[in-house]
PDB file of N, CA and C in Angstrom:
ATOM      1  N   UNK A   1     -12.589  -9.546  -1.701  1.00  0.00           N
ATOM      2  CA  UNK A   1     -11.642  -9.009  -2.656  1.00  0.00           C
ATOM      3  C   UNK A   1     -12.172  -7.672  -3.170  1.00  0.00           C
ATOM      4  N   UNK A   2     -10.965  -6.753  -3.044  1.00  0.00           N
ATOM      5  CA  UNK A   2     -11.286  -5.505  -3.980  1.00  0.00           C
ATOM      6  C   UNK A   2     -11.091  -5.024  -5.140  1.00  0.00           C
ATOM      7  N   UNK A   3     -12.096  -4.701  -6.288  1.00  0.00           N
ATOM      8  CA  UNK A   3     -11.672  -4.512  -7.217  1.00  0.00           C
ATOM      9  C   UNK A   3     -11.774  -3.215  -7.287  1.00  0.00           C
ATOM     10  N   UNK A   4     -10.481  -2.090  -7.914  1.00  0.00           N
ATOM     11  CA  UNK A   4     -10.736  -0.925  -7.554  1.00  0.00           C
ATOM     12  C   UNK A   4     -11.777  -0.093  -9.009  1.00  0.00           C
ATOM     13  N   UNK A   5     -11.970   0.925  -8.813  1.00  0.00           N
ATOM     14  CA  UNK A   5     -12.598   1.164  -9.476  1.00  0.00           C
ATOM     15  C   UNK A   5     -11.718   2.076 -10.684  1.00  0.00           C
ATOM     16  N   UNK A   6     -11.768   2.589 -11.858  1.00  0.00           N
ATOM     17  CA  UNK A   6     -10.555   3.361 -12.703  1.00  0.00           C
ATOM     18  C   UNK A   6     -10.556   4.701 -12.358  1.00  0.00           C
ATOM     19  N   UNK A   7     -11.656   5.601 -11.125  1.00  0.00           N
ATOM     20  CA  UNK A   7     -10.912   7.023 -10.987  1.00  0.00           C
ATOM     21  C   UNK A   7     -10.047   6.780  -9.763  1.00  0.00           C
ATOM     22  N   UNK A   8     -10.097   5.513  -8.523  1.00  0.00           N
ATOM     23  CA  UNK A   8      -9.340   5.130  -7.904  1.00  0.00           C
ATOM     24  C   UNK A   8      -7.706   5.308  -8.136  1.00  0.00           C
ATOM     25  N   UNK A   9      -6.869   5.479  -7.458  1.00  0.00           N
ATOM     26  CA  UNK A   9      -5.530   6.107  -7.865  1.00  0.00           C
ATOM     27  C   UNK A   9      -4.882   4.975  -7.600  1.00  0.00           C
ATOM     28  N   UNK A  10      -3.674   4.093  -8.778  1.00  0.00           N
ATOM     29  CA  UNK A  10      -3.376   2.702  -8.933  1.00  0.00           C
ATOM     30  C   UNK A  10      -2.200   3.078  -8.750  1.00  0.00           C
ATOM     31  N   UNK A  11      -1.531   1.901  -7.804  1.00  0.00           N
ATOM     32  CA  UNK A  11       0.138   1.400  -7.106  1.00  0.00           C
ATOM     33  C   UNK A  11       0.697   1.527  -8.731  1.00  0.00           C
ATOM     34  N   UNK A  12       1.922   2.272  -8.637  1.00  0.00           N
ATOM     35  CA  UNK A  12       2.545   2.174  -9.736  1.00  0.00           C
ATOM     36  C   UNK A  12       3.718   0.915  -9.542  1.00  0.00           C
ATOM     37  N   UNK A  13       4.000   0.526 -10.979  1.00  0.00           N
ATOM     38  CA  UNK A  13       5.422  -0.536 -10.648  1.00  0.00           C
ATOM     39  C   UNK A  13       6.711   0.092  -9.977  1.00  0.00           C
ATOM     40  N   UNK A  14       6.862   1.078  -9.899  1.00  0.00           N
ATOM     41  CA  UNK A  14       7.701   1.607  -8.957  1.00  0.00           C
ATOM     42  C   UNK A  14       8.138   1.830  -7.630  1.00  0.00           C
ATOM     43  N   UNK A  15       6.730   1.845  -6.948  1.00  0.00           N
ATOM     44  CA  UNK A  15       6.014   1.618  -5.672  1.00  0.00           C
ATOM     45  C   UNK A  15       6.352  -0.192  -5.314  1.00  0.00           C
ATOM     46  N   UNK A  16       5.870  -0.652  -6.027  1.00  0.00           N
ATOM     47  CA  UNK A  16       5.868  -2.183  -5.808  1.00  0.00           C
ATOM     48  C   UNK A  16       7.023  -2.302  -5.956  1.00  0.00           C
ATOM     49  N   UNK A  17       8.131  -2.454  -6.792  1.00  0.00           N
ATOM     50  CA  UNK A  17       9.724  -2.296  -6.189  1.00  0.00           C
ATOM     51  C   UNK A  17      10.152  -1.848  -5.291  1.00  0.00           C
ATOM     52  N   UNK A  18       9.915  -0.685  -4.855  1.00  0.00           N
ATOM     53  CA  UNK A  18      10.189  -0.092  -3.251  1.00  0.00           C
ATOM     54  C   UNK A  18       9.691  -1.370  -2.263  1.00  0.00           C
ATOM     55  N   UNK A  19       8.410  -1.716  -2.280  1.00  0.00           N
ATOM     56  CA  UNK A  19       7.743  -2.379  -1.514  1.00  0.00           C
ATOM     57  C   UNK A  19       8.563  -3.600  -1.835  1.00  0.00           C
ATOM     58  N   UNK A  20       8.603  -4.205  -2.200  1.00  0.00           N
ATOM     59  CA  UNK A  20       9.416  -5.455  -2.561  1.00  0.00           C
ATOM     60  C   UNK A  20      11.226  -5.446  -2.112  1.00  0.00           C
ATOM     61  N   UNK A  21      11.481  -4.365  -2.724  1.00  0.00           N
ATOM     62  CA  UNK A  21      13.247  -4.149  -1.735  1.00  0.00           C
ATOM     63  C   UNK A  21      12.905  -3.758  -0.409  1.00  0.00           C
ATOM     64  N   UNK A  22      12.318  -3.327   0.395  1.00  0.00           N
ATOM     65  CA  UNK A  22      11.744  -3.325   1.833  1.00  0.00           C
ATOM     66  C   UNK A  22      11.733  -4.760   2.320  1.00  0.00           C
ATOM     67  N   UNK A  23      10.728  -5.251   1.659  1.00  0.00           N
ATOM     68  CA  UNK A  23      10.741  -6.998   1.857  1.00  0.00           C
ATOM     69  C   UNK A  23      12.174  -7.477   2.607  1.00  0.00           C
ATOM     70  N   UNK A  24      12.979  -7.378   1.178  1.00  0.00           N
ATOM     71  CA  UNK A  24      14.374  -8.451   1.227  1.00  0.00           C
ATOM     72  C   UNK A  24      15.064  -7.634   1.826  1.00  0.00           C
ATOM     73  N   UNK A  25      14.776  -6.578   2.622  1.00  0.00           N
ATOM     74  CA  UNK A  25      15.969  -5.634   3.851  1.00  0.00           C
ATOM     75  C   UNK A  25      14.892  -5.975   5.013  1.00  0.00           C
ATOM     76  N   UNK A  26      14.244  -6.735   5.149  1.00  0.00           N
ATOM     77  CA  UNK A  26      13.028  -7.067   6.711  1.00  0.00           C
ATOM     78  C   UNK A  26      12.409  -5.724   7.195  1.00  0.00           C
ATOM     79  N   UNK A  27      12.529  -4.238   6.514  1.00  0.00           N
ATOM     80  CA  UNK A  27      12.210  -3.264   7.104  1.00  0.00           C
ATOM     81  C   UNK A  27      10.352  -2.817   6.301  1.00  0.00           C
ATOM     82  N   UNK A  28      10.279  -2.264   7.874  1.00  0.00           N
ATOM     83  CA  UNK A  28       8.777  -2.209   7.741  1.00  0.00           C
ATOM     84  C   UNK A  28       8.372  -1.222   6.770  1.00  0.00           C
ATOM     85  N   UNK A  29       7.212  -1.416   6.316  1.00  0.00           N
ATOM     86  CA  UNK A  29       6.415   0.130   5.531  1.00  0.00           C
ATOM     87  C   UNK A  29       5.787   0.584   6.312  1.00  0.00           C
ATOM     88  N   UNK A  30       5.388   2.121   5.660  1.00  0.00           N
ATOM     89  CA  UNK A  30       4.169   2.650   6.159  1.00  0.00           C
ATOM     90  C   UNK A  30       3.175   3.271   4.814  1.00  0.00           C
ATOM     91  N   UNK A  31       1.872   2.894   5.241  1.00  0.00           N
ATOM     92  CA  UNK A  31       1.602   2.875   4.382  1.00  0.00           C
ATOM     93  C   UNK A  31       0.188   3.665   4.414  1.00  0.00           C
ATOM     94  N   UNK A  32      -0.583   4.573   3.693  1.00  0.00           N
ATOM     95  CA  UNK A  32      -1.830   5.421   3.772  1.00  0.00           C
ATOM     96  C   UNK A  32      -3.261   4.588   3.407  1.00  0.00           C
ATOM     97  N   UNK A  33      -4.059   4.323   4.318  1.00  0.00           N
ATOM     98  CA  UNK A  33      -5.170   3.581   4.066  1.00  0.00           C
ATOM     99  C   UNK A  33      -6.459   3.904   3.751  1.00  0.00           C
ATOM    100  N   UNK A  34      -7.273   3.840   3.051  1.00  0.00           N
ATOM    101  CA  UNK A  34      -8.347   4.336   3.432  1.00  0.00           C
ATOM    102  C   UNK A  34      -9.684   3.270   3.161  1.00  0.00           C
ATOM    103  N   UNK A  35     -10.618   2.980   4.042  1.00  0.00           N
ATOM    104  CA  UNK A  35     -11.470   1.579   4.402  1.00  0.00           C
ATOM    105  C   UNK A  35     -12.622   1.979   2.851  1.00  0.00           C
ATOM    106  N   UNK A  36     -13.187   0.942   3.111  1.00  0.00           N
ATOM    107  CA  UNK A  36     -14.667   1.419   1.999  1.00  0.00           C
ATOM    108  C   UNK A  36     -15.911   2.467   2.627  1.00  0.00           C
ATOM    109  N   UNK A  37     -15.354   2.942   4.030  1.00  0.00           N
ATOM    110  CA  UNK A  37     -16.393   3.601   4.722  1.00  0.00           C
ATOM    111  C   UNK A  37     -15.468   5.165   4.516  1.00  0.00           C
ATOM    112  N   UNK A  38     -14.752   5.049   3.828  1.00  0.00           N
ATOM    113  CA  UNK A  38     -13.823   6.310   3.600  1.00  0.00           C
ATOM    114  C   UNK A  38     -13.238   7.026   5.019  1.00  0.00           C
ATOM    115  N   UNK A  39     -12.934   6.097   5.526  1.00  0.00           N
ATOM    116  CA  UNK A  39     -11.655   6.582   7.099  1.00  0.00           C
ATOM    117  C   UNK A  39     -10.510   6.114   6.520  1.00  0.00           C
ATOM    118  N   UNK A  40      -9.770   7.151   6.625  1.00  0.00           N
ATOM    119  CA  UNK A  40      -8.168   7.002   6.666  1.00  0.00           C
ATOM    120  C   UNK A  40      -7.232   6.990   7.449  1.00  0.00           C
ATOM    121  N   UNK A  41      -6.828   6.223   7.296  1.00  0.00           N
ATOM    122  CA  UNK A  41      -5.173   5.657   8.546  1.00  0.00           C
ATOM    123  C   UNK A  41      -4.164   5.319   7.670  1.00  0.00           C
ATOM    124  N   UNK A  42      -3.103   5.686   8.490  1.00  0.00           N
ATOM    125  CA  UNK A  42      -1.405   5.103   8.063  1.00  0.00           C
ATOM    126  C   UNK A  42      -1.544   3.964   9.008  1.00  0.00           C
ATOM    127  N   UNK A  43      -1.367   3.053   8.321  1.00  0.00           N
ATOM    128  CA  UNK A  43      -0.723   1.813   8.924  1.00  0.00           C
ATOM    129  C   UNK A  43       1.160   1.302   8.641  1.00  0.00           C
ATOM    130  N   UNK A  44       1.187   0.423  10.166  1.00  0.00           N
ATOM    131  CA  UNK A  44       3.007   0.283   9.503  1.00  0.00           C
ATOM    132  C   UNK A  44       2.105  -1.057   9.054  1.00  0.00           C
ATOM    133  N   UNK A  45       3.418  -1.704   8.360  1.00  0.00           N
ATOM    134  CA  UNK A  45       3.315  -3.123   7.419  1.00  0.00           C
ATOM    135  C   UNK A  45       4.594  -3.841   7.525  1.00  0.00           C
ATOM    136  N   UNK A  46       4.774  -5.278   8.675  1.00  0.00           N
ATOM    137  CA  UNK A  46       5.899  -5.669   8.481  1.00  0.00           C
ATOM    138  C   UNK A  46       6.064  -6.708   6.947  1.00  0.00           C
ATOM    139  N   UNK A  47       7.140  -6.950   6.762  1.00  0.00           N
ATOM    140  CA  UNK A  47       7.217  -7.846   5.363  1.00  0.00           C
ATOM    141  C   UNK A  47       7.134  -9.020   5.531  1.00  0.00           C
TER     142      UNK A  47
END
């Protein structure tokens, strides 16, 4: 489990509504990743 840290940049509730009406339409996200080794990827995300 990750706990982020507070200069870390936090999912707003707005985001999570998007993400959540995506859900209940079956359509995928995409979404910007970045690991704890600091590599970044877009990943898709089905619901």
């Amino acid at each position: 489990m990750h706990t982020p840290s507070p200069d870390e940049p936090q999912i707003t509730p707005g985001k999570l509504l998007e993400l959540a009406a995506a859900c209940r339409r079956s359509e995928r996200a995409r979404m910007s990743y970045r690991d704890w080794q600091g590599t970044a990827t877009v990943r898709d995300l089905d619901p």
